[in-house]
N, C-alpha and C. Protein backbone atom coordinates (compact mmCIF):
# COMPACT_ATOMS: atom_id res chain seq x y z
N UNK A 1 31.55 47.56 -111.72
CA UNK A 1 31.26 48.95 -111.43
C UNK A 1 30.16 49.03 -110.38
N UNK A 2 30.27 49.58 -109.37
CA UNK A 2 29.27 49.82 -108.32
C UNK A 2 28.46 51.13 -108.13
N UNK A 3 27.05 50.72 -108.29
CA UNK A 3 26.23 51.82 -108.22
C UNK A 3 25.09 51.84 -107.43
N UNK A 4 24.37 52.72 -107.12
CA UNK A 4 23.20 52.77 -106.34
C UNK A 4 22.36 51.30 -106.99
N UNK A 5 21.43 50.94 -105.67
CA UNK A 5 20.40 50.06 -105.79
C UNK A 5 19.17 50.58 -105.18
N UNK A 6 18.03 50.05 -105.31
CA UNK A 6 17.01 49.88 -104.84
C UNK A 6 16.74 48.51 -104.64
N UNK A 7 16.30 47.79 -103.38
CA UNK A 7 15.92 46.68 -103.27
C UNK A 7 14.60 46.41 -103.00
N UNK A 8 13.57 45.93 -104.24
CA UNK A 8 12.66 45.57 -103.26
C UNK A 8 11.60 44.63 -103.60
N UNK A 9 11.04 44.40 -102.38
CA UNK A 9 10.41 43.20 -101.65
C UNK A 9 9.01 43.51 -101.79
N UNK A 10 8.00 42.61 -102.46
CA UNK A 10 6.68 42.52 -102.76
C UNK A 10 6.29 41.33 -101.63
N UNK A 11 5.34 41.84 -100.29
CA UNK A 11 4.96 40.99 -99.18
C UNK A 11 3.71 40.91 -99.14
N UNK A 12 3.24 39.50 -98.94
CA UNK A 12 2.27 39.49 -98.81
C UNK A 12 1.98 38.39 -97.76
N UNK A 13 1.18 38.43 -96.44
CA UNK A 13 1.04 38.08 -95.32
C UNK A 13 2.41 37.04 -95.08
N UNK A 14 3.40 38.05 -95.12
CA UNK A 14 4.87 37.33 -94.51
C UNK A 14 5.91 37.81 -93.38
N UNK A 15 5.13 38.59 -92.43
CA UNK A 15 5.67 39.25 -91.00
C UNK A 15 7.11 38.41 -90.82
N UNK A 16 6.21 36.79 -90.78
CA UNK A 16 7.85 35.83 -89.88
C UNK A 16 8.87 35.79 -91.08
N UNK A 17 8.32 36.03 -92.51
CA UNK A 17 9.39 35.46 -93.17
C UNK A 17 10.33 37.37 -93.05
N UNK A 18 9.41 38.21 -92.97
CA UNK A 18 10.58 39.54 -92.83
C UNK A 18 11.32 39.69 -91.65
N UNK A 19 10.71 39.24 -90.67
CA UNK A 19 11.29 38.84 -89.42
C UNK A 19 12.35 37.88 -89.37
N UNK A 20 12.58 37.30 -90.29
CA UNK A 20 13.70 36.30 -90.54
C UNK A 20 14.92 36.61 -91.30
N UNK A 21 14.44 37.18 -92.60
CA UNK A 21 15.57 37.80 -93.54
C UNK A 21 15.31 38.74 -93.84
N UNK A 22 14.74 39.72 -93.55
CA UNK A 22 15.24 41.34 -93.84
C UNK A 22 16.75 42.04 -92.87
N UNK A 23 16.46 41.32 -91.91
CA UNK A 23 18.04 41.77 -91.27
C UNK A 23 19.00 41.48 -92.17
N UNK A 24 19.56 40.31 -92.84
CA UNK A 24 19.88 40.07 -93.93
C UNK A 24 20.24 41.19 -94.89
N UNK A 25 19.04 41.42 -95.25
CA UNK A 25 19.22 42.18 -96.54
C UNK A 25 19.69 43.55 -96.26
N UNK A 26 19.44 43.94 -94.75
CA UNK A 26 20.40 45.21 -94.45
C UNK A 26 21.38 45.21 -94.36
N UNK A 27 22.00 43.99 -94.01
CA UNK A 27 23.41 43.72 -93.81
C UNK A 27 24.40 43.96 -94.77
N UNK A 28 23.74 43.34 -95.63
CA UNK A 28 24.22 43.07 -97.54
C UNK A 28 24.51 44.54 -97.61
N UNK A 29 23.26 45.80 -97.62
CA UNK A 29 23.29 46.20 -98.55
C UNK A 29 24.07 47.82 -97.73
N UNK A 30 24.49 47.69 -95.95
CA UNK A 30 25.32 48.12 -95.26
C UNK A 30 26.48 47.82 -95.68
N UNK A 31 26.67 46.92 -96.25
CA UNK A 31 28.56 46.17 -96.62
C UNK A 31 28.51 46.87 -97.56
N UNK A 32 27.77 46.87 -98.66
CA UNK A 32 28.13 46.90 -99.95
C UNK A 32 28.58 48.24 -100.34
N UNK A 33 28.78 49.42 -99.71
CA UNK A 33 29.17 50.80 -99.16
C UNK A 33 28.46 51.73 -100.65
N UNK A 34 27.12 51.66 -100.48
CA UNK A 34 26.87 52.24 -101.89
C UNK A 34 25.35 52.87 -101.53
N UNK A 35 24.98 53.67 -101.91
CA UNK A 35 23.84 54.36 -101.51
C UNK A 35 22.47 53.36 -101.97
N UNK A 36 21.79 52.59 -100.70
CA UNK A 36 20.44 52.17 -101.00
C UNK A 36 19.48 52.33 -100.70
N UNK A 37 18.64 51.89 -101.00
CA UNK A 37 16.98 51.66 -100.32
C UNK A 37 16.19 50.41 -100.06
N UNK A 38 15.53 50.13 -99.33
CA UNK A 38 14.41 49.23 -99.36
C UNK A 38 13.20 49.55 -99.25
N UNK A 39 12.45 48.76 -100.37
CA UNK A 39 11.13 49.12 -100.59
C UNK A 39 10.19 47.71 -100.26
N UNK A 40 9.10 48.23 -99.43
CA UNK A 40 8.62 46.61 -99.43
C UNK A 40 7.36 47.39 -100.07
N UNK A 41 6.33 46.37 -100.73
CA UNK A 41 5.67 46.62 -101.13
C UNK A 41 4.22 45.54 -100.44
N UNK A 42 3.13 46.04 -99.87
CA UNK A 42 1.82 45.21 -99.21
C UNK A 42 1.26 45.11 -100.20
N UNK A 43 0.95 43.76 -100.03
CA UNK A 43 -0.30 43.36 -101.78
C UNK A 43 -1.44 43.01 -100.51
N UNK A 44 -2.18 43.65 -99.90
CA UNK A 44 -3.76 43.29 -98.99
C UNK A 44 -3.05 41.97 -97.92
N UNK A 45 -1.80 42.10 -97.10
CA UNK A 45 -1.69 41.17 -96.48
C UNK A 45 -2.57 41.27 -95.53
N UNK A 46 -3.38 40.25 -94.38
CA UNK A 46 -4.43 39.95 -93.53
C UNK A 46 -3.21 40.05 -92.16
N UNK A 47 -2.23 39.89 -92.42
CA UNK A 47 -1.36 39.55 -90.82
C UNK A 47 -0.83 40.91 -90.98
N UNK A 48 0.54 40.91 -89.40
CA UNK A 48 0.42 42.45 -88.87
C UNK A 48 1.61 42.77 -89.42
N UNK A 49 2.05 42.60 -90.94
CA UNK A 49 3.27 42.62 -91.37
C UNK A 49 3.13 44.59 -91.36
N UNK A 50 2.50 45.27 -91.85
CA UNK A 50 2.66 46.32 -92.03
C UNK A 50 2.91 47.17 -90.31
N UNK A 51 2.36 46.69 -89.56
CA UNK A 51 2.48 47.37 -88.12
C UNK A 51 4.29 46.76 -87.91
N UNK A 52 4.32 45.44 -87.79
CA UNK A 52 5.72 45.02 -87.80
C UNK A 52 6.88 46.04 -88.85
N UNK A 53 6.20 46.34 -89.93
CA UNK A 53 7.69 47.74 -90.89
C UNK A 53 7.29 48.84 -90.23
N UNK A 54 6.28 49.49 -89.58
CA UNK A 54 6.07 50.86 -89.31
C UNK A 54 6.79 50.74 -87.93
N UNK A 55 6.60 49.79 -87.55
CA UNK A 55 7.74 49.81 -85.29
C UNK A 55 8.71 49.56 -85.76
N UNK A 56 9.58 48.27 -86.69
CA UNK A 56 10.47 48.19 -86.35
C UNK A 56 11.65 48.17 -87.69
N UNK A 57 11.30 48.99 -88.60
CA UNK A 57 11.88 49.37 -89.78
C UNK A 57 11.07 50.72 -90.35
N UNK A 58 12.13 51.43 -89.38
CA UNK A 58 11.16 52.92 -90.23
C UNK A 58 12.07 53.21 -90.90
N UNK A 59 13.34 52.77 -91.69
CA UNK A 59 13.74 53.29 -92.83
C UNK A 59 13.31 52.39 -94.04
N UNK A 60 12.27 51.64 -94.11
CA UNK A 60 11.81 50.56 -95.04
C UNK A 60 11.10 52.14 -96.25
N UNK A 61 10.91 51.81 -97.14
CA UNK A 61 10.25 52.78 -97.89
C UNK A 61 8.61 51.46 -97.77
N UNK A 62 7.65 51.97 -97.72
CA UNK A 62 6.62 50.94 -97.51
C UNK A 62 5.59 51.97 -98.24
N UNK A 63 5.09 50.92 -99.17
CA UNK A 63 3.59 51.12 -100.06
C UNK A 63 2.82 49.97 -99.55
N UNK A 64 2.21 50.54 -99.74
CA UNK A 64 0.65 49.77 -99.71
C UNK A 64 -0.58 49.30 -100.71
N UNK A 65 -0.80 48.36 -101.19
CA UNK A 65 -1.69 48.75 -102.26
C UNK A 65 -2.94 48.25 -101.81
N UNK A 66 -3.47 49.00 -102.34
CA UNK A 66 -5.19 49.10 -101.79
C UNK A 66 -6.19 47.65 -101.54
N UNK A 67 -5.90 47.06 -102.22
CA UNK A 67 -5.74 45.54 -102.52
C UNK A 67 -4.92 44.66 -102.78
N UNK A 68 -5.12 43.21 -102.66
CA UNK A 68 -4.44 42.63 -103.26
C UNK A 68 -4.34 42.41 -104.74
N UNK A 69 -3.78 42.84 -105.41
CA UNK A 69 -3.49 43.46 -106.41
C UNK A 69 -2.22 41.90 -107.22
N UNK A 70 -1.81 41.33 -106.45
CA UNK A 70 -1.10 39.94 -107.18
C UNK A 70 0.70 40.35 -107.55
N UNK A 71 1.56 39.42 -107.83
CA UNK A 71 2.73 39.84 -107.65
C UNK A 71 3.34 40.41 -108.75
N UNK A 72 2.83 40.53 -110.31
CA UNK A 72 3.37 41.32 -111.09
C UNK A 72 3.12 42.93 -110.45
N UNK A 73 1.97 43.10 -110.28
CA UNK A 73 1.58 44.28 -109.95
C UNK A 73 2.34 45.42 -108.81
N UNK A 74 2.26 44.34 -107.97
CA UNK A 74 3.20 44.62 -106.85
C UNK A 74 4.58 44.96 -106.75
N UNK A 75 5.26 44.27 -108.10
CA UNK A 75 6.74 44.36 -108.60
C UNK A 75 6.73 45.86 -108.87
N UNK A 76 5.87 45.73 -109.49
CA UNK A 76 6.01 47.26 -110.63
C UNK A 76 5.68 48.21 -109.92
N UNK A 77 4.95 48.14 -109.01
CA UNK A 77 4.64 49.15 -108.16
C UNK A 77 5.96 49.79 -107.32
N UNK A 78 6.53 48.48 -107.15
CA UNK A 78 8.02 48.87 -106.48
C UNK A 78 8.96 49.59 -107.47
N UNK A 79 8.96 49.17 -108.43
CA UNK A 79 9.85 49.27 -109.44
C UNK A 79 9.73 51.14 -109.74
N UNK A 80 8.26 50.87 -110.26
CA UNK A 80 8.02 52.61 -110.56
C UNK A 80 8.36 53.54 -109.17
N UNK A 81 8.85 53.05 -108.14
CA UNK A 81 8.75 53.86 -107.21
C UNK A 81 10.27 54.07 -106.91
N UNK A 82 11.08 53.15 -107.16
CA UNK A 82 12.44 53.06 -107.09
C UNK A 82 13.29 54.16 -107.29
N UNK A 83 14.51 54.65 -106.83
CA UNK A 83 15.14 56.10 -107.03
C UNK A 83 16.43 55.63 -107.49
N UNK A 84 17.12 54.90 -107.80
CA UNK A 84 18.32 54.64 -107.47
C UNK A 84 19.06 53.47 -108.59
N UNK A 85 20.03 53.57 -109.05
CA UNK A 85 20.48 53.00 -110.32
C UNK A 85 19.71 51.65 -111.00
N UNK A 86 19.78 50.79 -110.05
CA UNK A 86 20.09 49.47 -109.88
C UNK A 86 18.50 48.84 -109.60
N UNK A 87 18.22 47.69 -110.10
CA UNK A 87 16.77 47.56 -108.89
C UNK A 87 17.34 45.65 -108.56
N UNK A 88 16.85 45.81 -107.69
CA UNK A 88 16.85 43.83 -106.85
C UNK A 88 16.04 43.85 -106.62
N UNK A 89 15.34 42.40 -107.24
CA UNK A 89 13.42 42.19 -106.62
C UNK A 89 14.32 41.12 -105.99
N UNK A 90 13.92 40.96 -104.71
CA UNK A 90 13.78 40.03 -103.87
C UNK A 90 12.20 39.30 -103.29
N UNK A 91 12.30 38.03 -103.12
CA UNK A 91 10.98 37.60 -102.87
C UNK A 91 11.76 37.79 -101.25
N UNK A 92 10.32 37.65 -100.37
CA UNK A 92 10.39 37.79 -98.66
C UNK A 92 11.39 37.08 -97.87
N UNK A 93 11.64 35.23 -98.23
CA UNK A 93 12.39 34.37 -98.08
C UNK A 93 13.43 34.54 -98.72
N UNK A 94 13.98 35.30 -98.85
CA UNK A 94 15.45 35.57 -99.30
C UNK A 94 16.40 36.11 -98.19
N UNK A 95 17.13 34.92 -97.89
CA UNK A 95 18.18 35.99 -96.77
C UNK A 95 20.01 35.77 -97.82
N UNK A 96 20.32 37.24 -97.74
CA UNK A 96 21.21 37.28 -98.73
C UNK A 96 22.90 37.09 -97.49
N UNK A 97 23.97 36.74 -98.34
CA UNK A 97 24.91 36.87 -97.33
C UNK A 97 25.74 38.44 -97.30
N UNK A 98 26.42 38.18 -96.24
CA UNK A 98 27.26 39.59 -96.18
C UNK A 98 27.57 40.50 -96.97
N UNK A 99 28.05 39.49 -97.87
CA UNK A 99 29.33 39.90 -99.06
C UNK A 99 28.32 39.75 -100.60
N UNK A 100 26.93 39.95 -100.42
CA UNK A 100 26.34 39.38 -101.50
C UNK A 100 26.65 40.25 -102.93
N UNK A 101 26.78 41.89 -102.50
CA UNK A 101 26.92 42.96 -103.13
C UNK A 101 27.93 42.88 -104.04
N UNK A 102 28.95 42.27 -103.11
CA UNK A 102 30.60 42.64 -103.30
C UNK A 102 30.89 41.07 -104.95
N UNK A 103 29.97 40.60 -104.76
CA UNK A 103 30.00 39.82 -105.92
C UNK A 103 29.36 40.15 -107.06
N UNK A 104 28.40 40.95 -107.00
CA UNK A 104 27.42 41.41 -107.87
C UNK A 104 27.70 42.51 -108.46
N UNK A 105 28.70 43.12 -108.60
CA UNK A 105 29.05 44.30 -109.28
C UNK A 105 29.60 44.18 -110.29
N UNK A 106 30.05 43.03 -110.84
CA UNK A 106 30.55 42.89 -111.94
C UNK A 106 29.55 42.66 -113.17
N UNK A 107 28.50 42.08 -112.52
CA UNK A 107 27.41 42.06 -113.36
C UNK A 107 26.36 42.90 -113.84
């Protein structure tokens, strides 16, 4: 059964690794023909990951937390913020394939 998701991503000083596989994860979640989101979530990263989602992903949903705050925290932060049936925590280094969706609905 296929339903809305929320996907999201708790980063912390990982610009190259979103620069690597977040295209990815749009791809996935473009195939998967189902209403989503992505949420990344900043735990106090020091590099220019947040200038890198505000130029070149302005449909990212992006929080910030005031600190580094550590990765449960960060989950949940995403989590409570989430709109949408489904949730996928993805860590940063995750590049998913095309068709990743189209397998995952059964589950």
């Amino acid at each position: 059964m296929q339903k809305s998701v929320s996907i999201i991503i708790p980063n912390y000083n990982g610009k190259h690794l979103l620069e690597q596989y977040l295209p990815s994860v749009f791809a996935a979640a473009q195939n998967a023909n189902t209403q989503f989101e992505v949420i990344v979530i900043d735990d106090g990263s020091k590099d220019d990951s947040i200038n890198f989602l505000k130029e070149q992903y302005k449909n990212v949903k992006l929080l910030i937390n005031d600190k580094n705050r550590g990765f449960s925290y960060t989950c949940n932060h995403g989590i409570r913020e989430a709109k949408y049936d489904l949730i996928l925590l993805l860590n940063s280094d995750v590049k998913l394939t095309s068709d990743y969706f189209e397998h995952q609905w059964k589950y």
